[in-house]
PDB file of N, CA and C in Angstrom:
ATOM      1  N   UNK A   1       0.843  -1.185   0.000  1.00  0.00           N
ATOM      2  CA  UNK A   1       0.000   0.000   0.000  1.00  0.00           C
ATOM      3  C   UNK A   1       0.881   1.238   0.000  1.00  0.00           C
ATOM      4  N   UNK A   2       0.704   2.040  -0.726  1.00  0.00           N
ATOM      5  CA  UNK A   2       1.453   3.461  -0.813  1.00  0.00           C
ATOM      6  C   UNK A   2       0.418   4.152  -0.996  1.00  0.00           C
ATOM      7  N   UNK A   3       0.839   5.895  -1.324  1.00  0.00           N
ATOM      8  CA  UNK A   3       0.307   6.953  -1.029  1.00  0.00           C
ATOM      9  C   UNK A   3      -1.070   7.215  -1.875  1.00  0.00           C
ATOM     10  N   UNK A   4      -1.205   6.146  -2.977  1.00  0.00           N
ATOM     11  CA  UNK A   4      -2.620   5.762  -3.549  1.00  0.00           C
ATOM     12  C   UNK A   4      -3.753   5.037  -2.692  1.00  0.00           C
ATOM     13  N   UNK A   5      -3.077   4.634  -1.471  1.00  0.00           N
ATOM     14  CA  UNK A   5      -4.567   4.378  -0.273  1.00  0.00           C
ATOM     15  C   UNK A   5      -5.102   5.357   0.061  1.00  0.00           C
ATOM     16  N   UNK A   6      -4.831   6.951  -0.324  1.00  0.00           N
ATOM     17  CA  UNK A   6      -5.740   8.020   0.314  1.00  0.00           C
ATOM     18  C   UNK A   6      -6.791   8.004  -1.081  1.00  0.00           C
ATOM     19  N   UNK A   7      -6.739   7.563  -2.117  1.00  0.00           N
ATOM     20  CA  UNK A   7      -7.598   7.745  -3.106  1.00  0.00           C
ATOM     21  C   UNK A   7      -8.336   6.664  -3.612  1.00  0.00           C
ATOM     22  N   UNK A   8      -7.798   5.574  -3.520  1.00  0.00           N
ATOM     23  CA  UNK A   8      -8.706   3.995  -3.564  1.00  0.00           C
ATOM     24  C   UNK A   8      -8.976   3.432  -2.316  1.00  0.00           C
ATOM     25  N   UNK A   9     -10.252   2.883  -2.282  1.00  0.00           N
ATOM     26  CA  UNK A   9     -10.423   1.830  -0.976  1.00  0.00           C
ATOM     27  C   UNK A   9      -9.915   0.486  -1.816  1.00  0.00           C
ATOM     28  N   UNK A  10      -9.006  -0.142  -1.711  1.00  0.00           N
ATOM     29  CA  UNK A  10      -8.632  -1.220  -1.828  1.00  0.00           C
ATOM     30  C   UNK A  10      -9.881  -2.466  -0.952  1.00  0.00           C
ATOM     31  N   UNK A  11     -10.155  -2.193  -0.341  1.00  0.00           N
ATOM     32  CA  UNK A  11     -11.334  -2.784   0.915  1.00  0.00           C
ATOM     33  C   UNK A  11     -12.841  -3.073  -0.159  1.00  0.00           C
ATOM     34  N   UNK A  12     -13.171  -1.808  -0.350  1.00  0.00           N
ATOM     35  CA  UNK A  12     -14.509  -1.987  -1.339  1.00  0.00           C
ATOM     36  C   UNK A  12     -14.402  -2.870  -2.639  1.00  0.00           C
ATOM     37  N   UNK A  13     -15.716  -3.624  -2.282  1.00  0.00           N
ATOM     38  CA  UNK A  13     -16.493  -4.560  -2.926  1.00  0.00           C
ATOM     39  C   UNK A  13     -15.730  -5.994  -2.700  1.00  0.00           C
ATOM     40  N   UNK A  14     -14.497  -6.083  -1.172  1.00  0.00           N
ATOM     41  CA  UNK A  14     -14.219  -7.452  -1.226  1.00  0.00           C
ATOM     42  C   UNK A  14     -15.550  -8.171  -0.692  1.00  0.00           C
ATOM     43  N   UNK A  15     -15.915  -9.396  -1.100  1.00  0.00           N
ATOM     44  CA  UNK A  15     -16.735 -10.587  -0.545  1.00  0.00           C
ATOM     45  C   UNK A  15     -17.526 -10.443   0.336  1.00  0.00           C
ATOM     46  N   UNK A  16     -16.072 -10.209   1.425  1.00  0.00           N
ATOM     47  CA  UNK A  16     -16.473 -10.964   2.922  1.00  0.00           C
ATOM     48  C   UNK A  16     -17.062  -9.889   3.691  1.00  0.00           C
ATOM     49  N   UNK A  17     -16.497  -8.322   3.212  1.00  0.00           N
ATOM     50  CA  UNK A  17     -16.600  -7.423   3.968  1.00  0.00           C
ATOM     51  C   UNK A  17     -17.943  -6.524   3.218  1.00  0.00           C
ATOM     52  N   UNK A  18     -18.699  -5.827   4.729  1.00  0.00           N
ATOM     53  CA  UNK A  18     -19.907  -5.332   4.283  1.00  0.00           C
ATOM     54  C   UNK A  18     -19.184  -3.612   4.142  1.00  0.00           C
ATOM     55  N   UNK A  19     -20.202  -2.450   3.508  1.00  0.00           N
ATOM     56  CA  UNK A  19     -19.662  -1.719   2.950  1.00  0.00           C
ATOM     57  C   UNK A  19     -18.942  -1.014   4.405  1.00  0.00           C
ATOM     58  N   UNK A  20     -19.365  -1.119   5.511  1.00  0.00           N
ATOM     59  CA  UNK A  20     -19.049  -0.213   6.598  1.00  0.00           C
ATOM     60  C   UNK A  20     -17.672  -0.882   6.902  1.00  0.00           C
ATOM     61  N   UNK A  21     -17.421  -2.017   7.147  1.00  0.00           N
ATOM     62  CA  UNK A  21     -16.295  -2.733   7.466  1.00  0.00           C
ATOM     63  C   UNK A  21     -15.049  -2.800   6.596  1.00  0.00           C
ATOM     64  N   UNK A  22     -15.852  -2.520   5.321  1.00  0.00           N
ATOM     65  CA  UNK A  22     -14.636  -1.661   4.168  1.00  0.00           C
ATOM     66  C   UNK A  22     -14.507  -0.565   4.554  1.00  0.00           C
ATOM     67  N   UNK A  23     -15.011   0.307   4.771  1.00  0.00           N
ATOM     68  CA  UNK A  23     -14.496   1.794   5.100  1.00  0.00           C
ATOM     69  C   UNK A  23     -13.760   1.930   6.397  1.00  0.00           C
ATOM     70  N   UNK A  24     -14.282   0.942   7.465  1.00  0.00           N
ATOM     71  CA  UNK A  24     -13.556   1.116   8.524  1.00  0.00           C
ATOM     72  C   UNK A  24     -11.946   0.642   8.505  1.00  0.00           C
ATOM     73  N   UNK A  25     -11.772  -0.515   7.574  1.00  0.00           N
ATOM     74  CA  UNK A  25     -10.959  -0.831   7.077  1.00  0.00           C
ATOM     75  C   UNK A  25     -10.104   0.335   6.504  1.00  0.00           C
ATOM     76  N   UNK A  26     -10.640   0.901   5.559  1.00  0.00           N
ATOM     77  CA  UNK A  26      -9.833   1.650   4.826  1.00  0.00           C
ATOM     78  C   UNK A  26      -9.579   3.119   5.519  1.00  0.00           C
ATOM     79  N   UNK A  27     -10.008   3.404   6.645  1.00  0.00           N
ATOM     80  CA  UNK A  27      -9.820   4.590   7.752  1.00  0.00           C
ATOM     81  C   UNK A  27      -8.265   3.970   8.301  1.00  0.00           C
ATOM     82  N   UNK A  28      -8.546   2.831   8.841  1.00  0.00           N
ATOM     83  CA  UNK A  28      -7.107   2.064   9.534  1.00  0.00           C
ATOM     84  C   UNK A  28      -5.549   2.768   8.673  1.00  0.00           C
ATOM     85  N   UNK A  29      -6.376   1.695   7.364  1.00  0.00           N
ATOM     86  CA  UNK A  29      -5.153   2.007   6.328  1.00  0.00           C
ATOM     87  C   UNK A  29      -4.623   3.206   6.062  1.00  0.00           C
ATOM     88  N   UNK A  30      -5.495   4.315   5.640  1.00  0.00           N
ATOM     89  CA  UNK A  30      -4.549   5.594   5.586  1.00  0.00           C
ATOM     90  C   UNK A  30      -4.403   5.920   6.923  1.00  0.00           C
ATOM     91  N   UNK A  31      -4.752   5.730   8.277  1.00  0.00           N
ATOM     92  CA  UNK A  31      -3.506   6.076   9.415  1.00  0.00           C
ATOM     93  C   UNK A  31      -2.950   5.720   9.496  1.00  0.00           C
ATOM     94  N   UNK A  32      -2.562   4.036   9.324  1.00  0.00           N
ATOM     95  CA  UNK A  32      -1.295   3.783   9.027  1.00  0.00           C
ATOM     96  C   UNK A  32      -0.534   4.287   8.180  1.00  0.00           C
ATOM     97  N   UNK A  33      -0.638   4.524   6.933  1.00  0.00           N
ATOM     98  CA  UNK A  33      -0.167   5.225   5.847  1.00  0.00           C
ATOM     99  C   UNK A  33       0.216   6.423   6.420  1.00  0.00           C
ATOM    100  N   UNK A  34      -0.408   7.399   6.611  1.00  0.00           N
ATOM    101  CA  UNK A  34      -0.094   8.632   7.749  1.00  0.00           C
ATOM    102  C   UNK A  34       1.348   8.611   8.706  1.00  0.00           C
ATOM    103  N   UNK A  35       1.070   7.572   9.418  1.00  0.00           N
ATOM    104  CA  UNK A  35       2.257   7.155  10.620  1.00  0.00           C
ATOM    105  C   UNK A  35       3.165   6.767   9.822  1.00  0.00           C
ATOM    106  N   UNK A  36       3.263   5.755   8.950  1.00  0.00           N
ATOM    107  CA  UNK A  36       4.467   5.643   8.394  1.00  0.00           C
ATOM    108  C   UNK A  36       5.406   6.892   7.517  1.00  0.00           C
ATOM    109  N   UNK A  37       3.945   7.937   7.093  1.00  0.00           N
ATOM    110  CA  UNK A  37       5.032   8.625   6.065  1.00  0.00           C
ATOM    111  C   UNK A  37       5.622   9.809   7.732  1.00  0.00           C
ATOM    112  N   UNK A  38       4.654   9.852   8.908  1.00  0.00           N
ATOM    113  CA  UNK A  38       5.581  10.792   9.860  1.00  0.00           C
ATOM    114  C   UNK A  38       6.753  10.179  10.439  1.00  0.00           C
ATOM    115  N   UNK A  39       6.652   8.668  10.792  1.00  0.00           N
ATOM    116  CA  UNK A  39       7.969   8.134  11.307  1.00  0.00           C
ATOM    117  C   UNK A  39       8.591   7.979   9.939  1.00  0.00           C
ATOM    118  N   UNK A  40       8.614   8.162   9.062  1.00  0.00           N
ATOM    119  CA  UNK A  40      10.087   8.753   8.095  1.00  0.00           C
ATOM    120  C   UNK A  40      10.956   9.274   7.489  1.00  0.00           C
ATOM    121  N   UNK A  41       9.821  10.796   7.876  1.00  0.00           N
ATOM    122  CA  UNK A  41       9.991  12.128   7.975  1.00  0.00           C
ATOM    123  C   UNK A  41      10.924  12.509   9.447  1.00  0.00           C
ATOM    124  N   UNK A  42      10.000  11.954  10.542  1.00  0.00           N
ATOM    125  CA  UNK A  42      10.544  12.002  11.761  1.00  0.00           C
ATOM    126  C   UNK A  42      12.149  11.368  12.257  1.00  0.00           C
ATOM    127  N   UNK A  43      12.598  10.250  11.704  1.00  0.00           N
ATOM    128  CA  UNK A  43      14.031   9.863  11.328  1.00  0.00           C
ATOM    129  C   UNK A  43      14.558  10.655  10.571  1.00  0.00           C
ATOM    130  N   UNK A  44      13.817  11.200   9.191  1.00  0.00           N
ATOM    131  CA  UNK A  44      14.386  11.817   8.507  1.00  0.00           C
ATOM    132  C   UNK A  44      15.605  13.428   9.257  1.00  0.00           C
ATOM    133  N   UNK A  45      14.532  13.973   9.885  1.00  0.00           N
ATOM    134  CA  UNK A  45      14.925  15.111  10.480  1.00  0.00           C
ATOM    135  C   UNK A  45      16.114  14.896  11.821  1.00  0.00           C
ATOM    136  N   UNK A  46      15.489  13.490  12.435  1.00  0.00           N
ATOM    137  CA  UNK A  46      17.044  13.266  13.678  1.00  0.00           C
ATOM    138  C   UNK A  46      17.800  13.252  12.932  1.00  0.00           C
ATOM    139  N   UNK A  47      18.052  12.474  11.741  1.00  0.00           N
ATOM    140  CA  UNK A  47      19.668  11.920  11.365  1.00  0.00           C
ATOM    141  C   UNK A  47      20.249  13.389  10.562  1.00  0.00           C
ATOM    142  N   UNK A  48      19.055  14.215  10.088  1.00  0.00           N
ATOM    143  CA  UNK A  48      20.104  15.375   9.424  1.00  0.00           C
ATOM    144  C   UNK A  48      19.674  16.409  10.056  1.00  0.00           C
ATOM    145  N   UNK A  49      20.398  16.761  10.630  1.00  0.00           N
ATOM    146  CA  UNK A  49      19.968  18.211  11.295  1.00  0.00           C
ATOM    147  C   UNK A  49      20.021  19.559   9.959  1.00  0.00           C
ATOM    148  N   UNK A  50      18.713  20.212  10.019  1.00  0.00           N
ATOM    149  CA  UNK A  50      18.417  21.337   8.771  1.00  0.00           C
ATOM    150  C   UNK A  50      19.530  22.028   9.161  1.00  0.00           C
ATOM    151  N   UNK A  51      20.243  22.466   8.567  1.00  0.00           N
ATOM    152  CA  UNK A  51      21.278  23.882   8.705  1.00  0.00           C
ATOM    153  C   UNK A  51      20.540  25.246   8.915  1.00  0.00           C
ATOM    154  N   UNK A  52      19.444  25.616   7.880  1.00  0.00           N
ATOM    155  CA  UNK A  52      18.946  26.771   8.298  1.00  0.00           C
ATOM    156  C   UNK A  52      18.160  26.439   9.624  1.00  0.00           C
ATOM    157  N   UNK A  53      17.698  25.447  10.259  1.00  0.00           N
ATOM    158  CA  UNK A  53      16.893  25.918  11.161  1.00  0.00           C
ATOM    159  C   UNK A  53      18.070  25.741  12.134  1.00  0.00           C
ATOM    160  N   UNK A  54      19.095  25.401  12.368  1.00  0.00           N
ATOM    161  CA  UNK A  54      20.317  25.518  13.373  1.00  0.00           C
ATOM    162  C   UNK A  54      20.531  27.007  13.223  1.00  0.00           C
ATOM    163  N   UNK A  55      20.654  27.585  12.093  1.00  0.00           N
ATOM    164  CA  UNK A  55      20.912  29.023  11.708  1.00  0.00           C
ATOM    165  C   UNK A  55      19.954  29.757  12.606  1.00  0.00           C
ATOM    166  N   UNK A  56      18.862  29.697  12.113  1.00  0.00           N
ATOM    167  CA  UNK A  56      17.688  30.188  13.380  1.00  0.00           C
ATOM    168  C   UNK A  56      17.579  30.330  14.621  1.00  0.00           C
ATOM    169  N   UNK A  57      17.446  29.087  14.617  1.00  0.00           N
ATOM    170  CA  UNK A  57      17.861  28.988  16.360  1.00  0.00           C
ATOM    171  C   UNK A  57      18.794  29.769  16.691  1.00  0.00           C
ATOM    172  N   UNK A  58      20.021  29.256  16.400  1.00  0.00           N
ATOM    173  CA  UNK A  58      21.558  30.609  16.945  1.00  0.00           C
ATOM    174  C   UNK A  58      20.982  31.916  16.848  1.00  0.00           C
ATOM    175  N   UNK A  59      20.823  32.365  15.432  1.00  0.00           N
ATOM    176  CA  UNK A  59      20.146  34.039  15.781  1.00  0.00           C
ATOM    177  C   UNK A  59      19.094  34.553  16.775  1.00  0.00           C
ATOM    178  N   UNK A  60      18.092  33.328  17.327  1.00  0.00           N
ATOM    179  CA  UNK A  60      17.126  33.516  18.162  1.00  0.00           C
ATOM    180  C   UNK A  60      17.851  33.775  19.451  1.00  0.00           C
ATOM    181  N   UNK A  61      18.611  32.897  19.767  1.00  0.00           N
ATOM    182  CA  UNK A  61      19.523  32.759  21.032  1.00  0.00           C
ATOM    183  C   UNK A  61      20.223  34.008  20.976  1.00  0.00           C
ATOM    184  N   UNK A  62      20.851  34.702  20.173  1.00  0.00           N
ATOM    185  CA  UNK A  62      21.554  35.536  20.375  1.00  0.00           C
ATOM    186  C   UNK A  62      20.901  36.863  20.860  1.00  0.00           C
ATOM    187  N   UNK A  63      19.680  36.609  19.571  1.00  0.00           N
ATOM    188  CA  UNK A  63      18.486  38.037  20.377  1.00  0.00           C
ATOM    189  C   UNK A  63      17.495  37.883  21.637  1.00  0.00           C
ATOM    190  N   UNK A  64      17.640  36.828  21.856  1.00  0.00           N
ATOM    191  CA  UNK A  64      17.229  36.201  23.535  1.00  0.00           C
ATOM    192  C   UNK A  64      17.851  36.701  24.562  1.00  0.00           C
ATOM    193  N   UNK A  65      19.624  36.766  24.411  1.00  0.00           N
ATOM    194  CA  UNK A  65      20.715  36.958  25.169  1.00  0.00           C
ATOM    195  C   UNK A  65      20.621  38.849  24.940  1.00  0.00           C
ATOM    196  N   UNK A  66      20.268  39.482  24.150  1.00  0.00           N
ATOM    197  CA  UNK A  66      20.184  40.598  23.823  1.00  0.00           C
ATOM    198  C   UNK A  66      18.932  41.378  24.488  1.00  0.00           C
ATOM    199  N   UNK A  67      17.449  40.625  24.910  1.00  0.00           N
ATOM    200  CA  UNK A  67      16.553  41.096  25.551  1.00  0.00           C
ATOM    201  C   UNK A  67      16.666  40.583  26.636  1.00  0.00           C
ATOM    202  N   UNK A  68      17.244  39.712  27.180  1.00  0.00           N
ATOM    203  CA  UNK A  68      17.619  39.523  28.623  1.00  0.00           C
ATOM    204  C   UNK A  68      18.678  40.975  29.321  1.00  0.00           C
ATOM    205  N   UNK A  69      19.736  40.865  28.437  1.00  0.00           N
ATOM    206  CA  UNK A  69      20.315  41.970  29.314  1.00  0.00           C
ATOM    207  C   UNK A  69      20.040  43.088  29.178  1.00  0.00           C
ATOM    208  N   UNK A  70      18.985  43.813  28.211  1.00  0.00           N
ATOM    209  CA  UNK A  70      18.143  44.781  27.639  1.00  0.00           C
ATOM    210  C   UNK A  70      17.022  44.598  29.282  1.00  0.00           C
ATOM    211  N   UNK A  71      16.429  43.567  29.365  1.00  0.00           N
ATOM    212  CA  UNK A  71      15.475  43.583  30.609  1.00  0.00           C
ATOM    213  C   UNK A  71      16.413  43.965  32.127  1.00  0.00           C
ATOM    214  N   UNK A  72      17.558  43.199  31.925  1.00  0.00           N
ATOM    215  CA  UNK A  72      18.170  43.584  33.187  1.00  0.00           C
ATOM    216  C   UNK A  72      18.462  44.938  33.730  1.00  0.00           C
ATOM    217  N   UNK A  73      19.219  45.566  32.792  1.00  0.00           N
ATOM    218  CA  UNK A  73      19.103  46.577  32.664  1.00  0.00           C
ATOM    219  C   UNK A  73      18.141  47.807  33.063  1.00  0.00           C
ATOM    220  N   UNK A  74      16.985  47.539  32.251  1.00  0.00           N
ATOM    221  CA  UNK A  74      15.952  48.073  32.502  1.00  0.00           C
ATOM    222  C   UNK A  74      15.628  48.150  34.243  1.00  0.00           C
ATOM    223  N   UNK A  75      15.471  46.685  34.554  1.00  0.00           N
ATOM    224  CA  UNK A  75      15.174  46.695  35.969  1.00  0.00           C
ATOM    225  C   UNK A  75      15.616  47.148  36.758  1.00  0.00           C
ATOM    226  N   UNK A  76      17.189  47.192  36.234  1.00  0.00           N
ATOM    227  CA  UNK A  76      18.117  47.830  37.140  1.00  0.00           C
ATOM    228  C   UNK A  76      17.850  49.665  37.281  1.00  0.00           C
ATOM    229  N   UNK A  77      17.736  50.154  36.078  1.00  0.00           N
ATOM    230  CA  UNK A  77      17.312  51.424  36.068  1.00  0.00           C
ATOM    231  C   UNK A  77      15.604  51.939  37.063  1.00  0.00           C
ATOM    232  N   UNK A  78      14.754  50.900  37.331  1.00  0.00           N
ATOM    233  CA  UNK A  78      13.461  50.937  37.900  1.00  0.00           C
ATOM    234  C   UNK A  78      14.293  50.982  39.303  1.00  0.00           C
ATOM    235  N   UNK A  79      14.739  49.789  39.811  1.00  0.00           N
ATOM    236  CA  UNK A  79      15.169  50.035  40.840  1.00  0.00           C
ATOM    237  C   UNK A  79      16.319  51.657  41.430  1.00  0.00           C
ATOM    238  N   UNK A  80      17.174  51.595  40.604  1.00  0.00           N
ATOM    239  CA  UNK A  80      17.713  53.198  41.047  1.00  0.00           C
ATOM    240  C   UNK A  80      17.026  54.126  41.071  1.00  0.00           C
ATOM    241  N   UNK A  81      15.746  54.297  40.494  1.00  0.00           N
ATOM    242  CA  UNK A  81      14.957  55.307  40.009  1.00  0.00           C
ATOM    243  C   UNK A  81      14.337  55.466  41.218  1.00  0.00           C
ATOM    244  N   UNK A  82      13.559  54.424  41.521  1.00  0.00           N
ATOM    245  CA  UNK A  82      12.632  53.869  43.170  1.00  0.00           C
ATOM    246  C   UNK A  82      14.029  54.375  44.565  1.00  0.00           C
ATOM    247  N   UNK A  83      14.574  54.015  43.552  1.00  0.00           N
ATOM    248  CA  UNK A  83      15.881  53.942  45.185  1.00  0.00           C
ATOM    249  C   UNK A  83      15.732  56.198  45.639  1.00  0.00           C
ATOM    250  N   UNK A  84      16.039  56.612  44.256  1.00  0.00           N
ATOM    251  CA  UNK A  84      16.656  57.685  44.099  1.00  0.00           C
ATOM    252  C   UNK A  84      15.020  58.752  44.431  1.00  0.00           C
ATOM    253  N   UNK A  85      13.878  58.089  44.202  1.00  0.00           N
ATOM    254  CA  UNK A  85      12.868  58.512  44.395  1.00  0.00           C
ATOM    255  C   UNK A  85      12.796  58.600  46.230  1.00  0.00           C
ATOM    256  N   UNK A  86      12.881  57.498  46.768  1.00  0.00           N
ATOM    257  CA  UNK A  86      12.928  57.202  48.068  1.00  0.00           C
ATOM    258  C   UNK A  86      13.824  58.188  48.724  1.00  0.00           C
ATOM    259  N   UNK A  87      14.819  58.008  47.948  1.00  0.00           N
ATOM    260  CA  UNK A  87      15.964  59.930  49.116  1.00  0.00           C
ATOM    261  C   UNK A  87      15.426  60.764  48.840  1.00  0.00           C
ATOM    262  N   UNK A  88      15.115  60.866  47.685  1.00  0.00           N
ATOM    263  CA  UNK A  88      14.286  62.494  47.725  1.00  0.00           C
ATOM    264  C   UNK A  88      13.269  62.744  48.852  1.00  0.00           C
ATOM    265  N   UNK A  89      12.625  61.382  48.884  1.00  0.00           N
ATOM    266  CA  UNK A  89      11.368  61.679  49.648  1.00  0.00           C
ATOM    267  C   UNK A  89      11.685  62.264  50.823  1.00  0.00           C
ATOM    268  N   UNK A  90      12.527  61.273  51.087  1.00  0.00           N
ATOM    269  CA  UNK A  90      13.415  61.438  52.759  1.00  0.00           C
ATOM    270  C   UNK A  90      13.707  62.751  53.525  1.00  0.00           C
ATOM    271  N   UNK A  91      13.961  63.184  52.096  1.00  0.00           N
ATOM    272  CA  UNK A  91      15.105  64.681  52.143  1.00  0.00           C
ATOM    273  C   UNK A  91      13.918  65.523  52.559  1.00  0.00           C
ATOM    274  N   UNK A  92      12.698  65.818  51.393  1.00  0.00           N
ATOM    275  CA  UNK A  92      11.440  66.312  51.334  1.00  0.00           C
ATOM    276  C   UNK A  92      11.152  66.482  53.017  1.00  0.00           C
ATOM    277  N   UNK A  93      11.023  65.430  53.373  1.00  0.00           N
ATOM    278  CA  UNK A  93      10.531  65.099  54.461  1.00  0.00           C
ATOM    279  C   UNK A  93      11.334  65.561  56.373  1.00  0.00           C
ATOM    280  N   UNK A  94      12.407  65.095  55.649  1.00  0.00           N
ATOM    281  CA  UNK A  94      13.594  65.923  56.996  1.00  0.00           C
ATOM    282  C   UNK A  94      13.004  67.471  57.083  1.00  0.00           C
ATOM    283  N   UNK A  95      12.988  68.184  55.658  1.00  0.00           N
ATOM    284  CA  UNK A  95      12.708  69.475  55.623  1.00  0.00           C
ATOM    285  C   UNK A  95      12.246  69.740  56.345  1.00  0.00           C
ATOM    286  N   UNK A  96      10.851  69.273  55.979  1.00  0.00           N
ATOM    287  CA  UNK A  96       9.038  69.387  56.609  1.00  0.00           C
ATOM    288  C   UNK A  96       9.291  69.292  58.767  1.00  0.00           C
ATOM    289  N   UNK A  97      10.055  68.400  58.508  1.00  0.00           N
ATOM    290  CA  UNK A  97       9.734  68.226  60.194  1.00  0.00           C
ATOM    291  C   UNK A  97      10.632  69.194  60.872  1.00  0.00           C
ATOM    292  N   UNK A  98      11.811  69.709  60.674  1.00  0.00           N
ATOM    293  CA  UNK A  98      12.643  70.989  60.877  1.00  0.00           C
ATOM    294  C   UNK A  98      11.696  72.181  61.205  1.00  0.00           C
ATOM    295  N   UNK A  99      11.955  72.373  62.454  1.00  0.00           N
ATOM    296  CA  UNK A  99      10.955  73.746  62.673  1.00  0.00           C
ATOM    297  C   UNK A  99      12.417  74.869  62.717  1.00  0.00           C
ATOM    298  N   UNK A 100      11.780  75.778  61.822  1.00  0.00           N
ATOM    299  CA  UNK A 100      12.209  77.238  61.295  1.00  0.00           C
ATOM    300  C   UNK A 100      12.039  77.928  61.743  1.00  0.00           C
ATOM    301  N   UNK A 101      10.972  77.959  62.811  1.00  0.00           N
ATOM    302  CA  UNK A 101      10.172  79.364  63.197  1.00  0.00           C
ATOM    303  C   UNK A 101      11.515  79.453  64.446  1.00  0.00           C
ATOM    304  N   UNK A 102      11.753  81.125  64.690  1.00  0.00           N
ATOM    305  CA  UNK A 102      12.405  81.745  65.842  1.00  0.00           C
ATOM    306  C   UNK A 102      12.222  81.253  66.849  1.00  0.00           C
ATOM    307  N   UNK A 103      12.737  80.917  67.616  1.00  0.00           N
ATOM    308  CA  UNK A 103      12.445  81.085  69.171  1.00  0.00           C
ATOM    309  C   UNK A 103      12.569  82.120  70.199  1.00  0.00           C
ATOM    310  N   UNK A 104      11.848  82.408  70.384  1.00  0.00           N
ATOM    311  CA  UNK A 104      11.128  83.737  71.284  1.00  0.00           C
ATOM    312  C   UNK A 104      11.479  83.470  73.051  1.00  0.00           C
ATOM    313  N   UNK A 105      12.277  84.414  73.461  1.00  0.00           N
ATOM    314  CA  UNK A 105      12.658  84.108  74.710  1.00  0.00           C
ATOM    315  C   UNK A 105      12.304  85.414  75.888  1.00  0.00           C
TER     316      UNK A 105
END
């Protein structure tokens, strides 16, 4: 059986078999047919590794490694920002509680 079981029932009009038991038959057959052409595709691809999709991958990885330290970064700048926000506040705040007014004696 080859890739002409998706277009003939080989099954229809044998003897023994009624028309449903041919078709169920012939459902079997092209999944098998199916499975065999993915497990030889599927060997196909372990034993040779594609070059362009190795190519891919590497460039992905590289711009992976490029938005990682792009994010770090970033975070790092949120945090100084928060940090640098927080002294100000501080400072703001020392002000405020400093009493200015004269003392009167």
């Amino acid at each position: 059986m080859s890739t002409q079981i998706f277009e003939v029932n080989p099954y229809e009009n044998h003897p023994e078999l009624t028309q449903t038991e041919a078709e169920v038959l012939w459902e079997y057959a092209k999944l098998n047919q199916r499975l065999k052409i993915m497990i030889t595709e599927t060997k196909r691809l372990s034993q040779l590794p594609e070059e362009h999709l190795l190519k891919d991958l590497r460039n992905l990885e590289t711009k992976m490694g490029f938005v990682l330290t792009l994010f770090q970064a970033s975070v790092w700048g949120v945090i100084n920002e928060q940090a640098a926000a927080a002294d100000s506040s501080e400072d703001v705040d020392l002000d405020t509680i400093t009493d200015k007014t004269p003392v009167v004696r």
